[in-house]
Protein backbone atom coordinates (compact mmCIF):
# COMPACT_ATOMS: atom_id res chain seq x y z
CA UNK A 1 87.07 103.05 114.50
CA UNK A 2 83.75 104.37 113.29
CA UNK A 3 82.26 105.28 110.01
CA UNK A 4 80.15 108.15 109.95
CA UNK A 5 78.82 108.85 106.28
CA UNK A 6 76.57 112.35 105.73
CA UNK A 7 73.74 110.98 103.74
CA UNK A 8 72.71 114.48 102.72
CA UNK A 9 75.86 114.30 100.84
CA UNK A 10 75.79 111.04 99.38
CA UNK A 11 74.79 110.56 95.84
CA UNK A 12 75.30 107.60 95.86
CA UNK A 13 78.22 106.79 93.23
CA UNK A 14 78.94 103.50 95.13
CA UNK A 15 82.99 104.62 94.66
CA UNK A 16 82.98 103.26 98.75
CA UNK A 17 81.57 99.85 97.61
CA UNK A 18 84.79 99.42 95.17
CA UNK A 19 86.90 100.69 97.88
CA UNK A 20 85.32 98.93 100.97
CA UNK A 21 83.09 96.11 99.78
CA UNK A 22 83.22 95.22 103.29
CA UNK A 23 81.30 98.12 104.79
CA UNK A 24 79.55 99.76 101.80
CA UNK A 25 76.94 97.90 99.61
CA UNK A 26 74.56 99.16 97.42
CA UNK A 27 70.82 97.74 97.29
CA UNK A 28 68.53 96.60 94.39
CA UNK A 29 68.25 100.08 93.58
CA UNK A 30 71.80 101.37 93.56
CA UNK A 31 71.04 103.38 97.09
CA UNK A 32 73.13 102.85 99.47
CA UNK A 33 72.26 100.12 102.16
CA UNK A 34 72.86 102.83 105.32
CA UNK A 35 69.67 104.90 103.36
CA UNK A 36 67.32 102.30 105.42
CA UNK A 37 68.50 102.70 108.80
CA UNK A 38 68.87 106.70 108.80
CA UNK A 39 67.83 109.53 106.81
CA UNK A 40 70.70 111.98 107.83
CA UNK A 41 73.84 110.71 109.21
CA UNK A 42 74.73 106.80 109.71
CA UNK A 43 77.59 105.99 112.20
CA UNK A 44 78.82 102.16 112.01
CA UNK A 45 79.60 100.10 115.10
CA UNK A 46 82.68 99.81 115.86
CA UNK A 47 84.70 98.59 113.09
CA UNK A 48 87.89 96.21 113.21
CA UNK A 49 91.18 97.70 112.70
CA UNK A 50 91.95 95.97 109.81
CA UNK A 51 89.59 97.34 107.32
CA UNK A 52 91.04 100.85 108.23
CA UNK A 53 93.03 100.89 104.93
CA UNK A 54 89.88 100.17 103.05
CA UNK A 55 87.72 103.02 104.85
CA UNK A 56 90.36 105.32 104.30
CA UNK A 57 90.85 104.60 100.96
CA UNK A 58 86.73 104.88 100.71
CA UNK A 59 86.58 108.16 102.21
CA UNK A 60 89.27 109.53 99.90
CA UNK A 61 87.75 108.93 96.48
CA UNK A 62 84.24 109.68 97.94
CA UNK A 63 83.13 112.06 94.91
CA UNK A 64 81.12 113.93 97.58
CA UNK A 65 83.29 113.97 100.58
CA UNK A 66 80.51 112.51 102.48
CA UNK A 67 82.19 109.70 104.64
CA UNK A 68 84.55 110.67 107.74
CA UNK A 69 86.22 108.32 109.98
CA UNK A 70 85.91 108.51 114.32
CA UNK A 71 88.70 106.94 116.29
């Protein structure tokens, strides 16, 4: 599983964080961390299994709709 979040979308409400502190962090300036590796579109590594739940949840309550999940 892969995370692929649109940061065009992404206001950065940090809902994700709450739901997948594992994946999603916020830095110093309440941006999201993925804002300093890519300007448009951030895909994860491969991502274990068991934080599927978490992702999903993430991607649900994502204010902006900006986070999909790739099997």
């Amino acid at each position: 599983m892969k995370v692929v979040v649109d940061l065009k979308k992404c206001s950065d409400h940090g809902q994700c964080v709450f739901a997948a502190p594992e994946v999603f962090e916020l830095d110093d300036r309440g941006e999201l961390t993925f804002r300093k590796l890519a300007k448009d579109v951030y895909v994860t590594g491969e991502l274990d299994e068991s934080l599927r739940d978490s992702v999903e949840e993430a991607a649900d309550i994502c204010p902006m709709q900006a986070i999909e999940i790739e099997d």
